[in-house]
C-alpha atoms as a PDB file:
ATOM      1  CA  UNK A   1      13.959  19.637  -6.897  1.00  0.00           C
ATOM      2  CA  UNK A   2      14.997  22.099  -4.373  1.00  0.00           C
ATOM      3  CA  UNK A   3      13.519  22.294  -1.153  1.00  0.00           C
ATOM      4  CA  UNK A   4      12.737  25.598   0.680  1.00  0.00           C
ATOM      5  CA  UNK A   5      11.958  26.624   3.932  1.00  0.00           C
ATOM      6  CA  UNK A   6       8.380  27.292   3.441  1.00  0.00           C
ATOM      7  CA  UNK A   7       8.323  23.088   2.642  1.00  0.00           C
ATOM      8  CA  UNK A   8       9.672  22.008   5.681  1.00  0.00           C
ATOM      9  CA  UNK A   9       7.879  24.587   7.865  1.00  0.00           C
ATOM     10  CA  UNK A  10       4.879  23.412   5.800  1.00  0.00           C
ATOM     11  CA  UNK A  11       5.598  19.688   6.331  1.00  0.00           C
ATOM     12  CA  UNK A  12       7.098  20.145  10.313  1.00  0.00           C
ATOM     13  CA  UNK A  13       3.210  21.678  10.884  1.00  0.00           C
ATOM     14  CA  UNK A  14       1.507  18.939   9.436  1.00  0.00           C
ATOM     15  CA  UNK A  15       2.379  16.146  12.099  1.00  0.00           C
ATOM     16  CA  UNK A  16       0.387  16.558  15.076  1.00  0.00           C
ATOM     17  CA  UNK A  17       1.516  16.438  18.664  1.00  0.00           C
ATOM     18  CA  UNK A  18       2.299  13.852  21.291  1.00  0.00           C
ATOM     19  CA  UNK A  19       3.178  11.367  18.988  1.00  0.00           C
ATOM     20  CA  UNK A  20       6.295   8.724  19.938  1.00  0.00           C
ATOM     21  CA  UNK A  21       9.698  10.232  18.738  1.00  0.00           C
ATOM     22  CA  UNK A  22      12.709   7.901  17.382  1.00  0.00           C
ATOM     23  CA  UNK A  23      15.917   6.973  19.032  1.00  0.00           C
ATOM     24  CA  UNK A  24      16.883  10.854  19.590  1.00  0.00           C
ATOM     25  CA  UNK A  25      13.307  11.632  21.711  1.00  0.00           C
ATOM     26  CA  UNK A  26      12.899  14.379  19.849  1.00  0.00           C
ATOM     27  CA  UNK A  27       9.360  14.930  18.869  1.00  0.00           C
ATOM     28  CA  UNK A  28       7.578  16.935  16.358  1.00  0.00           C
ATOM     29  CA  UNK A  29       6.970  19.677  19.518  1.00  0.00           C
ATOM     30  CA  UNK A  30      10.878  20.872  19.084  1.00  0.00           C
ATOM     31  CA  UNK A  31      11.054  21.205  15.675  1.00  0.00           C
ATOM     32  CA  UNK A  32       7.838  23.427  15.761  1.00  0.00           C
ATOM     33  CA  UNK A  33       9.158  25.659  18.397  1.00  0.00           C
ATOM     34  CA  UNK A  34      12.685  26.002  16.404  1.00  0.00           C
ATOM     35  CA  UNK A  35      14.007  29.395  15.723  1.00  0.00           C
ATOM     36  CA  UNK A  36      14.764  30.517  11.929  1.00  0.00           C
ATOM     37  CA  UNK A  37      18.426  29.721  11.883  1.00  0.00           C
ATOM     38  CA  UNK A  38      17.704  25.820  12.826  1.00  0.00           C
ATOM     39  CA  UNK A  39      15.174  25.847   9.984  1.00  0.00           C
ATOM     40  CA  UNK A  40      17.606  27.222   8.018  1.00  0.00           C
ATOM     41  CA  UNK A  41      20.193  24.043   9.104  1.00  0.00           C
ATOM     42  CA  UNK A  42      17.541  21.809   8.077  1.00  0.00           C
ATOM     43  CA  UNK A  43      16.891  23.188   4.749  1.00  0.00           C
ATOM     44  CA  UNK A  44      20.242  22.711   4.292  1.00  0.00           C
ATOM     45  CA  UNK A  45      20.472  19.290   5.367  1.00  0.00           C
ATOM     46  CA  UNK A  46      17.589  18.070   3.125  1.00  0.00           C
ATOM     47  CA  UNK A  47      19.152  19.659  -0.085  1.00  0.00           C
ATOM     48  CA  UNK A  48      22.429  17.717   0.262  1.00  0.00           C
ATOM     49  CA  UNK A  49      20.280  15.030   0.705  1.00  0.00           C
ATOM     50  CA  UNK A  50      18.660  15.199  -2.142  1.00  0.00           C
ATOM     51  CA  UNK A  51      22.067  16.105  -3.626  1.00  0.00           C
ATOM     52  CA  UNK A  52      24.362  13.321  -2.999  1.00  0.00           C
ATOM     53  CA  UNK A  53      21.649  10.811  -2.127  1.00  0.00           C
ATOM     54  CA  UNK A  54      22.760   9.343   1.259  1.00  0.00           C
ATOM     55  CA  UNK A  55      20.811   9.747   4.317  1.00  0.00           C
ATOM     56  CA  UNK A  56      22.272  10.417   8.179  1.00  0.00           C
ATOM     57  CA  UNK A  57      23.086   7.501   9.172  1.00  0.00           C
ATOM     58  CA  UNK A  58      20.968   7.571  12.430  1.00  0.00           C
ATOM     59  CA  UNK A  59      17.910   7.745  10.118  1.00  0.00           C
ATOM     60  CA  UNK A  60      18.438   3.877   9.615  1.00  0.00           C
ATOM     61  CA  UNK A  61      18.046   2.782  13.166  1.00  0.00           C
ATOM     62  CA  UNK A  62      14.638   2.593  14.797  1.00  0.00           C
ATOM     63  CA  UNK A  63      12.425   1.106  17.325  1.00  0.00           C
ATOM     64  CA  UNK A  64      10.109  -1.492  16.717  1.00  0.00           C
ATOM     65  CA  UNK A  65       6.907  -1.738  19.309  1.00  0.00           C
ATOM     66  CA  UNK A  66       4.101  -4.922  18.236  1.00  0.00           C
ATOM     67  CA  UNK A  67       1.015  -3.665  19.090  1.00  0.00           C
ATOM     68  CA  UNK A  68      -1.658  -6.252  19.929  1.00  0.00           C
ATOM     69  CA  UNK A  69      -4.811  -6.311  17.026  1.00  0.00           C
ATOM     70  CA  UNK A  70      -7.384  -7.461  19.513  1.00  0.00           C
ATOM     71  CA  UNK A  71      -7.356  -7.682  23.222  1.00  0.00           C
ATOM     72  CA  UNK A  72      -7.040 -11.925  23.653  1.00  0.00           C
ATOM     73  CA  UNK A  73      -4.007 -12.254  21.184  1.00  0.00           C
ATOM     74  CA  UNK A  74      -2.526 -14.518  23.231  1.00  0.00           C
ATOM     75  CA  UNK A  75       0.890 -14.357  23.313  1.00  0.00           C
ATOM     76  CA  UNK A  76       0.841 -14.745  19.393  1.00  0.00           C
ATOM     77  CA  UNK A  77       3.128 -12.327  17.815  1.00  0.00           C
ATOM     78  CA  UNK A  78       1.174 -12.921  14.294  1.00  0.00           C
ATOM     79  CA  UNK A  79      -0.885 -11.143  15.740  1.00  0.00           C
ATOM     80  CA  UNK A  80       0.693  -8.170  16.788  1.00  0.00           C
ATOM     81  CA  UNK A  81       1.109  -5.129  14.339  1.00  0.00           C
ATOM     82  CA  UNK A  82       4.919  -4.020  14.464  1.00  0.00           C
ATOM     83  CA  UNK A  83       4.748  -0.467  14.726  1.00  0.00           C
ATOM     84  CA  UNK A  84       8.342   1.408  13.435  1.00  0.00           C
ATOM     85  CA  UNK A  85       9.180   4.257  15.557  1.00  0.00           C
ATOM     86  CA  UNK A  86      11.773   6.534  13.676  1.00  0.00           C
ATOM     87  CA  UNK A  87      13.505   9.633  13.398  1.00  0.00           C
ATOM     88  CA  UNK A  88      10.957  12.450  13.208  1.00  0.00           C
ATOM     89  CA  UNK A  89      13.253  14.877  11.368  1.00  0.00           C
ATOM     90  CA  UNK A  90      13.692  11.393   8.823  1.00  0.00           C
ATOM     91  CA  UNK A  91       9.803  11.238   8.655  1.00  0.00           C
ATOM     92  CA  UNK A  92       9.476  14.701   8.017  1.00  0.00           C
ATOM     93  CA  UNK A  93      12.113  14.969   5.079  1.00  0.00           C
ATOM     94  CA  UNK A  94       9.908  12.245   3.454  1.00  0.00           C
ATOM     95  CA  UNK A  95       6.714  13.859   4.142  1.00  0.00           C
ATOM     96  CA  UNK A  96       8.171  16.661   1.430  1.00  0.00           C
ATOM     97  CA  UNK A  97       9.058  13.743  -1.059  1.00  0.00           C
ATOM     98  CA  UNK A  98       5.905  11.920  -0.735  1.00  0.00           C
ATOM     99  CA  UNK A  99       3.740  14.956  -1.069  1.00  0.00           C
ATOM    100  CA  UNK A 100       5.663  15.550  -4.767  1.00  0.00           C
ATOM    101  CA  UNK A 101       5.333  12.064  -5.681  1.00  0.00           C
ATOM    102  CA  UNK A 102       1.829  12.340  -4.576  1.00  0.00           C
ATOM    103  CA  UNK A 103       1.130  15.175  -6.292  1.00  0.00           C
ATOM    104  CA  UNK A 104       2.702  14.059  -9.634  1.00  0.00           C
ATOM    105  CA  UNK A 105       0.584  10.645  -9.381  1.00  0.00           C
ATOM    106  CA  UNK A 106      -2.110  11.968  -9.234  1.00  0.00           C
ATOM    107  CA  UNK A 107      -2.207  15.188 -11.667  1.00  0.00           C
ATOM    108  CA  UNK A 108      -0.360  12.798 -15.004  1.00  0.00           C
ATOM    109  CA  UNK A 109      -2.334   9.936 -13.793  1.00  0.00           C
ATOM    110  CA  UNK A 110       0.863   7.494 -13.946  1.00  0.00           C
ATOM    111  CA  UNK A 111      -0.811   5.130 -11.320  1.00  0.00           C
ATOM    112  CA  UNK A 112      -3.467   2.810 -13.925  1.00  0.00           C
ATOM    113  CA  UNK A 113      -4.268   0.521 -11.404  1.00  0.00           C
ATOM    114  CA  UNK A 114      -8.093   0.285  -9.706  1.00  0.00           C
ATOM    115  CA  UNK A 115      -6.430   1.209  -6.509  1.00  0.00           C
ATOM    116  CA  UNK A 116      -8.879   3.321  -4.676  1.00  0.00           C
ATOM    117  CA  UNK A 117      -6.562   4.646  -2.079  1.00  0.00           C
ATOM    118  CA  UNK A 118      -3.760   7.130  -1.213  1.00  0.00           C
ATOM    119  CA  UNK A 119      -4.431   9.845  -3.285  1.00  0.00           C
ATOM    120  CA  UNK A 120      -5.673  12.863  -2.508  1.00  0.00           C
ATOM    121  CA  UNK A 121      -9.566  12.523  -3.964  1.00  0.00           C
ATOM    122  CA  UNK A 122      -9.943   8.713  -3.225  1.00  0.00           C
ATOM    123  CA  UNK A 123     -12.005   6.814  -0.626  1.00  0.00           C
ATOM    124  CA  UNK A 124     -13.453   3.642   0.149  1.00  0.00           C
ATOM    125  CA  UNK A 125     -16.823   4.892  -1.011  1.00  0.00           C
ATOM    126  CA  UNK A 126     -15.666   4.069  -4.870  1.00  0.00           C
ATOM    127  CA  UNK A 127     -14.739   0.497  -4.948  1.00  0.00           C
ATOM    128  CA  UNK A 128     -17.748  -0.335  -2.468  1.00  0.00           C
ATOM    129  CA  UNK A 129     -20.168   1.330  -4.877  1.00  0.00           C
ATOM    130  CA  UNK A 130     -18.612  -0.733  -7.554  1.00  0.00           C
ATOM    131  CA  UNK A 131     -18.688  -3.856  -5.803  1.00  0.00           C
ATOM    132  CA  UNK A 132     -22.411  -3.123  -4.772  1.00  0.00           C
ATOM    133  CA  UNK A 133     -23.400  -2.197  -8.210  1.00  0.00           C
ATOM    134  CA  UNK A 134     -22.175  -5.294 -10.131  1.00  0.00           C
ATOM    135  CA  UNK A 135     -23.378  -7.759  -7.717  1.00  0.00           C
ATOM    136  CA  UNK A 136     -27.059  -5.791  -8.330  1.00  0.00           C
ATOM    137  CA  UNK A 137     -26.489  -5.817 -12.015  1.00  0.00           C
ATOM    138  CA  UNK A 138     -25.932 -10.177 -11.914  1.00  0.00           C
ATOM    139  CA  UNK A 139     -28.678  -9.899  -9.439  1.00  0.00           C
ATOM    140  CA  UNK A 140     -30.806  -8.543 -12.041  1.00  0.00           C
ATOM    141  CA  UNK A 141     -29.548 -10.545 -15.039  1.00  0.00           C
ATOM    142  CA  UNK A 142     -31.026 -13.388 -17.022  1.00  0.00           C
ATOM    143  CA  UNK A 143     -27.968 -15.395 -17.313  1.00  0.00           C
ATOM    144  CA  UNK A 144     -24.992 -13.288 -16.247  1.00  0.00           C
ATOM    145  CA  UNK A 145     -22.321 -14.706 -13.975  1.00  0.00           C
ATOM    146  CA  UNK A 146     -19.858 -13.103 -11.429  1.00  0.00           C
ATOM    147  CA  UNK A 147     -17.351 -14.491  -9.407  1.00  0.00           C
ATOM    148  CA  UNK A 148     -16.114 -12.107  -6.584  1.00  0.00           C
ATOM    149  CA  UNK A 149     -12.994 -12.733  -4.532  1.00  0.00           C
ATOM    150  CA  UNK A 150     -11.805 -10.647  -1.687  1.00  0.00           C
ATOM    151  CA  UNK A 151      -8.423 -11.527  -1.133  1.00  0.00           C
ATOM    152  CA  UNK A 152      -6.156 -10.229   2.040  1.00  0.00           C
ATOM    153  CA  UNK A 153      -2.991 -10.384   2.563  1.00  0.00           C
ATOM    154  CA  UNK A 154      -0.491 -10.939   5.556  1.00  0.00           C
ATOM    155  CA  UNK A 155       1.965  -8.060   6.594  1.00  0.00           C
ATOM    156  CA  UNK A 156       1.827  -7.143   2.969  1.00  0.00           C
ATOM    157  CA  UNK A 157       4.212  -3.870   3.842  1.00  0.00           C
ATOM    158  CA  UNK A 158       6.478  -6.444   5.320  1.00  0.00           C
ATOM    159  CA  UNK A 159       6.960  -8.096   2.112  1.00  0.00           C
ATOM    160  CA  UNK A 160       8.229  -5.252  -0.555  1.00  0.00           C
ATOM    161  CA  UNK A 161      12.052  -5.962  -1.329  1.00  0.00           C
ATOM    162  CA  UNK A 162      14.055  -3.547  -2.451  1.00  0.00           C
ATOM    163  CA  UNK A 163      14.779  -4.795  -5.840  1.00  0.00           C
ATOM    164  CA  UNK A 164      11.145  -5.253  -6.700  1.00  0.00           C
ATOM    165  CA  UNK A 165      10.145  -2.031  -5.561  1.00  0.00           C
ATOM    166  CA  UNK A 166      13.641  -0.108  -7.256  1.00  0.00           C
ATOM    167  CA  UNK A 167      11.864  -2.255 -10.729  1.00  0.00           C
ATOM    168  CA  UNK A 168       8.531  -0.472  -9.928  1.00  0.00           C
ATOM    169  CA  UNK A 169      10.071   3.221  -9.197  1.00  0.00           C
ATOM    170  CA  UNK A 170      12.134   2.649 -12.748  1.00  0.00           C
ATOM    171  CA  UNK A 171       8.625   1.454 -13.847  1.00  0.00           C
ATOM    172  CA  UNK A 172       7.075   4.855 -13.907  1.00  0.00           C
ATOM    173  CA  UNK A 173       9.508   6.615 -14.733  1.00  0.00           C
ATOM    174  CA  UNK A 174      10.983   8.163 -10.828  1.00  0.00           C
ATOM    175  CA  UNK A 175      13.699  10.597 -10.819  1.00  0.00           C
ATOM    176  CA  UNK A 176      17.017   8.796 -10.203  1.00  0.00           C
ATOM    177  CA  UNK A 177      17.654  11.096  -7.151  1.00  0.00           C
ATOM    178  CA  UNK A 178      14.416  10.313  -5.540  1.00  0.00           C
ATOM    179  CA  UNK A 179      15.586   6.399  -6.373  1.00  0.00           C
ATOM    180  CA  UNK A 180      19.012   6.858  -4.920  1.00  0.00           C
ATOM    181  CA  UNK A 181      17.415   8.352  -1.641  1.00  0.00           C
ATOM    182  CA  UNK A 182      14.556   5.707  -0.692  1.00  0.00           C
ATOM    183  CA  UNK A 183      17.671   3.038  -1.573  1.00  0.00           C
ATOM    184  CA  UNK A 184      19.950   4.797   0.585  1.00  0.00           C
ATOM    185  CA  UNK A 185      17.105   4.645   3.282  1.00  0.00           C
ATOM    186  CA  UNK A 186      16.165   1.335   2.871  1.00  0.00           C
ATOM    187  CA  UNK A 187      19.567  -0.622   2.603  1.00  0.00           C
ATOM    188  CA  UNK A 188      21.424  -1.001   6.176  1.00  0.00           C
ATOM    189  CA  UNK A 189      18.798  -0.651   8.471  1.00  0.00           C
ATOM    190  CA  UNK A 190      18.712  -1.946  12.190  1.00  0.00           C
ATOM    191  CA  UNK A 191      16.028  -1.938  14.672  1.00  0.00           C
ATOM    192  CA  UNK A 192      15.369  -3.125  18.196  1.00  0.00           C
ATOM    193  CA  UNK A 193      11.850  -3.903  19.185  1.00  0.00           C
ATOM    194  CA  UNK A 194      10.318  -2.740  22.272  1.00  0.00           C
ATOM    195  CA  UNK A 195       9.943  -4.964  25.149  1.00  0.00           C
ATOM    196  CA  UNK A 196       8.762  -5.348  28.559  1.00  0.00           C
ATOM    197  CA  UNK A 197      11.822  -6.216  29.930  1.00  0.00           C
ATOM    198  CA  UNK A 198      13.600  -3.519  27.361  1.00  0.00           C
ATOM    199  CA  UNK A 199      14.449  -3.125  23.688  1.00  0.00           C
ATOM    200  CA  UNK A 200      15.955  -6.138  22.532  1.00  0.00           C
ATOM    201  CA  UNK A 201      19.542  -5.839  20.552  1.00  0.00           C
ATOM    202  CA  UNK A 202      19.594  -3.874  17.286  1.00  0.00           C
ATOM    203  CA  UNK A 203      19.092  -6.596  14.121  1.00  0.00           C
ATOM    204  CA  UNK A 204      19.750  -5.821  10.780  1.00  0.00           C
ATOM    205  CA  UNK A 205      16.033  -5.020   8.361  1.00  0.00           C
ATOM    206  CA  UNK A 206      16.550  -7.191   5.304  1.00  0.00           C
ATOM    207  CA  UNK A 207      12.751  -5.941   3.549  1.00  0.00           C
ATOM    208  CA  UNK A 208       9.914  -4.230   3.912  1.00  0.00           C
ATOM    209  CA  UNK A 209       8.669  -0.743   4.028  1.00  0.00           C
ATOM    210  CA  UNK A 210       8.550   1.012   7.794  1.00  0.00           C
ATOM    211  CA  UNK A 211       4.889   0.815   9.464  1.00  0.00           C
ATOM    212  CA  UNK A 212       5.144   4.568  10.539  1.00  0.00           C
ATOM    213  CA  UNK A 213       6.925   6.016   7.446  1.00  0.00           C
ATOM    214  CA  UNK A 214       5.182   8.839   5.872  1.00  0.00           C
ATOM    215  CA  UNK A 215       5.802   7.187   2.172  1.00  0.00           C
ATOM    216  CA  UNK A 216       4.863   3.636   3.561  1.00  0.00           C
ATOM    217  CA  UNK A 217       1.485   3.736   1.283  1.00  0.00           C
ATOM    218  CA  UNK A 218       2.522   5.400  -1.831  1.00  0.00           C
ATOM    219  CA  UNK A 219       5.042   3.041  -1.967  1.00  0.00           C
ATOM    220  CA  UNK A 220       3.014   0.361  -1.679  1.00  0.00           C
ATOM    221  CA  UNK A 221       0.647   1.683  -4.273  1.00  0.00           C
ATOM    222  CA  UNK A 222       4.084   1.967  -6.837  1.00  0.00           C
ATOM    223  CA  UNK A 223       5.165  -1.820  -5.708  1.00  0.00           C
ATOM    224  CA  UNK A 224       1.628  -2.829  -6.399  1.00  0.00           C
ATOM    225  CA  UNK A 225       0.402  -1.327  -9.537  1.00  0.00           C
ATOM    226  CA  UNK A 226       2.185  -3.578 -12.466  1.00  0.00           C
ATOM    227  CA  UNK A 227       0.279  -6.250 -10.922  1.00  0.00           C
ATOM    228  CA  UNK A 228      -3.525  -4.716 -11.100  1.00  0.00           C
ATOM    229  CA  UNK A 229      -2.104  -3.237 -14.294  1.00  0.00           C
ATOM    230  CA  UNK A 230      -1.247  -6.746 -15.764  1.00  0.00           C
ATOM    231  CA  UNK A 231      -4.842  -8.009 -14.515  1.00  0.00           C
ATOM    232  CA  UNK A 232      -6.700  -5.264 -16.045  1.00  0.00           C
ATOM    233  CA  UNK A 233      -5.118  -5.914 -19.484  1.00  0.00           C
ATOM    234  CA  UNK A 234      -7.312  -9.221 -19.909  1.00  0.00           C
ATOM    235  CA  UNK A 235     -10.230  -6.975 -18.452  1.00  0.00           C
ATOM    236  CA  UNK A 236     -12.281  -7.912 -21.923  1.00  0.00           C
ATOM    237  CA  UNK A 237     -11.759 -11.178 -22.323  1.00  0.00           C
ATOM    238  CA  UNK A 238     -11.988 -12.159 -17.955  1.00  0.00           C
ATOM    239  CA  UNK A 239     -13.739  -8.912 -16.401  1.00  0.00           C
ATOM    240  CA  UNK A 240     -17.221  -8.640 -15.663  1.00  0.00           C
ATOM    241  CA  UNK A 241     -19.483  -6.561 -18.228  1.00  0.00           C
ATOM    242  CA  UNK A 242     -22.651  -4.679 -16.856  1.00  0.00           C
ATOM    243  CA  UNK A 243     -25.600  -5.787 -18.508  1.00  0.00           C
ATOM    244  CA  UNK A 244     -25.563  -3.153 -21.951  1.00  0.00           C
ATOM    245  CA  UNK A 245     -27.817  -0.400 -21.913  1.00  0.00           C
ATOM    246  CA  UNK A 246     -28.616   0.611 -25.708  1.00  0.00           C
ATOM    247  CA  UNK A 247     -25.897   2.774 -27.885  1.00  0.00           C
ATOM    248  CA  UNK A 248     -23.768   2.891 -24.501  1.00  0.00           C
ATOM    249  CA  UNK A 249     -20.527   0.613 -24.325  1.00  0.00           C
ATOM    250  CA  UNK A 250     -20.921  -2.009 -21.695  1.00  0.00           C
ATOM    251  CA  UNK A 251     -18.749  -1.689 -18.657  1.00  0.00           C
ATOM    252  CA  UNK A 252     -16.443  -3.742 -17.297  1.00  0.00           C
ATOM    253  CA  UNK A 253     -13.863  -4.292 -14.530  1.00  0.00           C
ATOM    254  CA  UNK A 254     -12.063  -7.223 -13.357  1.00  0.00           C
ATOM    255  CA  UNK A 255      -9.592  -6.152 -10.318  1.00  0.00           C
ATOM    256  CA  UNK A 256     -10.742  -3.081  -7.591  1.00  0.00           C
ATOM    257  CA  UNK A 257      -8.196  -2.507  -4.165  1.00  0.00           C
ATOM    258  CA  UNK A 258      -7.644  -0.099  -1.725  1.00  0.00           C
ATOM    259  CA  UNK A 259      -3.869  -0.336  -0.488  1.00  0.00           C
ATOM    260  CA  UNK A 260      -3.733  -4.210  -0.076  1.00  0.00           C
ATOM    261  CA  UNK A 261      -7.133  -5.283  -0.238  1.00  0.00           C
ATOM    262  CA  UNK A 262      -8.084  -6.457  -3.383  1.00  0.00           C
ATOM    263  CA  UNK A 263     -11.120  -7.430  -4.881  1.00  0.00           C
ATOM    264  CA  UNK A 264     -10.682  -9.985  -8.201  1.00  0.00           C
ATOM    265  CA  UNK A 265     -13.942  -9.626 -10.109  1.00  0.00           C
ATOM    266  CA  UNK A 266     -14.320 -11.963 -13.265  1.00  0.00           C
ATOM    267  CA  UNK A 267     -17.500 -13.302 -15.404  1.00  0.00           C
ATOM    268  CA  UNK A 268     -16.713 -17.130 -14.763  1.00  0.00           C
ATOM    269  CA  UNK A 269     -14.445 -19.634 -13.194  1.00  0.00           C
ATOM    270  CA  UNK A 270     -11.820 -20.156 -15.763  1.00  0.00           C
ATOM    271  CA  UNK A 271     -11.902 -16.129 -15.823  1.00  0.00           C
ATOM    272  CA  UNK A 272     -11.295 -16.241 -12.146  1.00  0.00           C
ATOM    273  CA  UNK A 273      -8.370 -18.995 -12.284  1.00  0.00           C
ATOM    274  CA  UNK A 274      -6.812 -17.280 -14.773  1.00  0.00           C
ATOM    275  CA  UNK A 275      -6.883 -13.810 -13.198  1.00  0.00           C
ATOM    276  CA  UNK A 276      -5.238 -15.772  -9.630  1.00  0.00           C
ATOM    277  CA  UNK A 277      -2.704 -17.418 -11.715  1.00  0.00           C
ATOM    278  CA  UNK A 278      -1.585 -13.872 -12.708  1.00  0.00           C
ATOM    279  CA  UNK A 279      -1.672 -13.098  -8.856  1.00  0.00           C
ATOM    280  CA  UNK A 280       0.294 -15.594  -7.921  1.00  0.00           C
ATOM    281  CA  UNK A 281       2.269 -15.619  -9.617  1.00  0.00           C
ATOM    282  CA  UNK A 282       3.375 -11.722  -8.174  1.00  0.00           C
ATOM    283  CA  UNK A 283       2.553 -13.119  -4.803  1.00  0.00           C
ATOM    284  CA  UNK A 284       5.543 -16.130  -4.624  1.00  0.00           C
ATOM    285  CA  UNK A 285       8.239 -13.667  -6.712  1.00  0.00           C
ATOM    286  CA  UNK A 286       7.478 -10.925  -3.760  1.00  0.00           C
ATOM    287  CA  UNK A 287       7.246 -13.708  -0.598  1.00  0.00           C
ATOM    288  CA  UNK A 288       3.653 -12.137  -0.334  1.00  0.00           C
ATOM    289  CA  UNK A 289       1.572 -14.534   1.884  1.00  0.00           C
ATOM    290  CA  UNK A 290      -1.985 -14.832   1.318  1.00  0.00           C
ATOM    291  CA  UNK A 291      -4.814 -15.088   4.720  1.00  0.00           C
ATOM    292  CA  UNK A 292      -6.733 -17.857   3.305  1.00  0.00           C
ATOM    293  CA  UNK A 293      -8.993 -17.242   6.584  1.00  0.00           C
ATOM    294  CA  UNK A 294      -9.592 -13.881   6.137  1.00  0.00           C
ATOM    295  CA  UNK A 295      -9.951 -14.347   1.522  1.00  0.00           C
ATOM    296  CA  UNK A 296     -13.850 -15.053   0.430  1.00  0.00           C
ATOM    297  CA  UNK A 297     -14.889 -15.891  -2.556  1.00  0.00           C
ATOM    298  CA  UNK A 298     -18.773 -14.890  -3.643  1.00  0.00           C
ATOM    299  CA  UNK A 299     -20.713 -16.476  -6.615  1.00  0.00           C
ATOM    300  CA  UNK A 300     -23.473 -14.781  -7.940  1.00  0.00           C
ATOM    301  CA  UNK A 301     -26.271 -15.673 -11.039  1.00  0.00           C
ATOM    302  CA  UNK A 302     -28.209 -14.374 -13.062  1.00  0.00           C
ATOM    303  CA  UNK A 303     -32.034 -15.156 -12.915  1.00  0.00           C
ATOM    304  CA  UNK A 304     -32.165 -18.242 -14.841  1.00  0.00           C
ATOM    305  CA  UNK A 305     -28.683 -19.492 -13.648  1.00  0.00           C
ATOM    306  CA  UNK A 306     -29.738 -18.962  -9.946  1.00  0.00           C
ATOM    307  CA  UNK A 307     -29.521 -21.747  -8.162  1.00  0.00           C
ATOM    308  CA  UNK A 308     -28.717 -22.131  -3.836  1.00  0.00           C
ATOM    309  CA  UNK A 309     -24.760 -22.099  -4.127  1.00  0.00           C
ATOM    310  CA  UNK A 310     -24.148 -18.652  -4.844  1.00  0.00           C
ATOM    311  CA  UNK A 311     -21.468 -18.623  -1.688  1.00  0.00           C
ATOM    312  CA  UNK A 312     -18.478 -20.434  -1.777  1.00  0.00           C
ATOM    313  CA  UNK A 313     -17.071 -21.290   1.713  1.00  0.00           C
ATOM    314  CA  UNK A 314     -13.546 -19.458   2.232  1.00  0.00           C
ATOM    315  CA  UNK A 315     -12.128 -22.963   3.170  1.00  0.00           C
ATOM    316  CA  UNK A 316     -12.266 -23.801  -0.190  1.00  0.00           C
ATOM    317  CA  UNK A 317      -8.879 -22.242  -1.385  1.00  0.00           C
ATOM    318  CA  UNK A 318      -9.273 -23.744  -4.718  1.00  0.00           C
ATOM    319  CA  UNK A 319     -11.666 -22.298  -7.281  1.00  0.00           C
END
């Protein structure tokens, strides 16, 4: 698990310029202009990281700036997205252990979850094909049935505890050093947000993963996976098959995301409740809040099913 120059020169070159610095001001500009013997220092300095496991302690303080989603947001800070400003010699030691974990993920396929995103190779373009295919296929049907729900949450990142996501490292098996670091990281932190009238006094970061942090997503993507996993278990009995096409196995699929969106896909009602029962239930352990505004749920028929209420208003939270 060493880590050699040619890493960190590899990872320092990756970040692009002119991009907001942490506490220190120093930006991603000095560490590409460094000489060899600095390099050198911070080679060193990530290996006893990696080593002993604890983390400078100015890597745990950041700034915090809410940037406004649309132009009228009125004041609201809901509707602000709080944008972590940190160390860029932190972000840039985790930009090597992401790219590992990434790289592992991905090659022994430990991730089993439909989550379309984050991985090198994935896009958007698979789980909207999917999702465009199946409601063609129950378009197409004599008396197939699909019930589509796209669900979104609020500040999901926000919302991943420690202990949770330390269960979901152990989960898949994560080297206890790599473990040890991202705890060391995430325990103890304080940040001041970013005012007009100047940052406010440092408070203490009880959960959630850093908006900004290089291993933000794949994190995410760990935290979430036992719950598609756990969903796509009952993909048989509440997943939607495509219609069967003779001597080929029928497809199905009951659960597609990409980071947090997630799209529940099930073959009736009772499919559906049970699949958001199993949601839910992950939801209220993790303090996960769900946009009812933003969540829409999409009925479609088959031919001799059809009939005009084939949308279901996203005011009606219960299905």
């Amino acid at each position: 698990m060493k880590i050699t120059i040619s890493k960190v020169v590899e990872a320092i070159n990756s970040f692009p310029n002119n991009k907001a610095a942490g506490s220190s001001k120093m930006m991603y500009e000095c560490w590409k202009e460094s000489p060899e013997a600095v390099l050198l220092a911070i080679t060193k300095l990530f290996n006893l990281i990696v080593t002993f496991g604890k983390t400078p302690k100015e890597w745990k303080r950041a700034n915090i700036i809410p940037i406004p989603k649309a132009t009228d947001w009125g004041m609201d800070i809901d509707k602000t997205r709080p944008i972590t400003l940190l160390e860029t010699l932190r972000k840039i030691f985790t930009k090597i252990l992401t790219n590992r974990i990434e790289e592992i993920c991905r090659k022994s396929d430990v991730l089993k979850g439909n989550n379309c995103s984050v991985l090198k190779g994935t896009s958007t373009h698979c789980p909207i094909n999917i999702i465009k295919n199946v409601m063609e296929d129950v378009n197409t049907s004599r008396e197939g049935e699909l019930w589509l729900v796209l669900q979104d949450m609020k500040k999901a990142y926000d919302s991943v505890g420690w202990s949770s996501l330390e269960r979901a490292l152990t989960r898949i098996k994560m080297n206890k050093k790599y473990i040890a670091i991202m705890k060391d990281l995430h325990l103890n932190r304080k940040s001041s947000v970013i005012t007009a009238h100047g940052p406010t006094s440092p408070h203490h970061v009880q959960d959630g993963l850093d908006q900004g942090e290089t291993h933000a997503p794949i994190l995410w993507r760990i935290f979430y996976d036992p719950l598609l996993c756990a969903v796509g278990k009952s993909t048989a009995t509440t997943g939607y098959h495509m219609q069967r096409v003779p001597n080929t196995p029928s497809p199905g699929i009951n659960h597609l995301a990409f980071v947090d969106d997630t799209a529940w896909i099930a073959n009736s009602k009772s499919s559906m409740t049970r699949i958001l029962a199993t949601a839910d239930s992950f939801f209220k352990t993790n303090d996960i809040e769900i946009n009812k505004q933003k969540t829409v749920c999409i009925l479609g028929k088959g031919k001799r099913n059809r009939s005009n209420g084939d949308v279901i208003s996203p005011e009606d939270s219960t299905i």
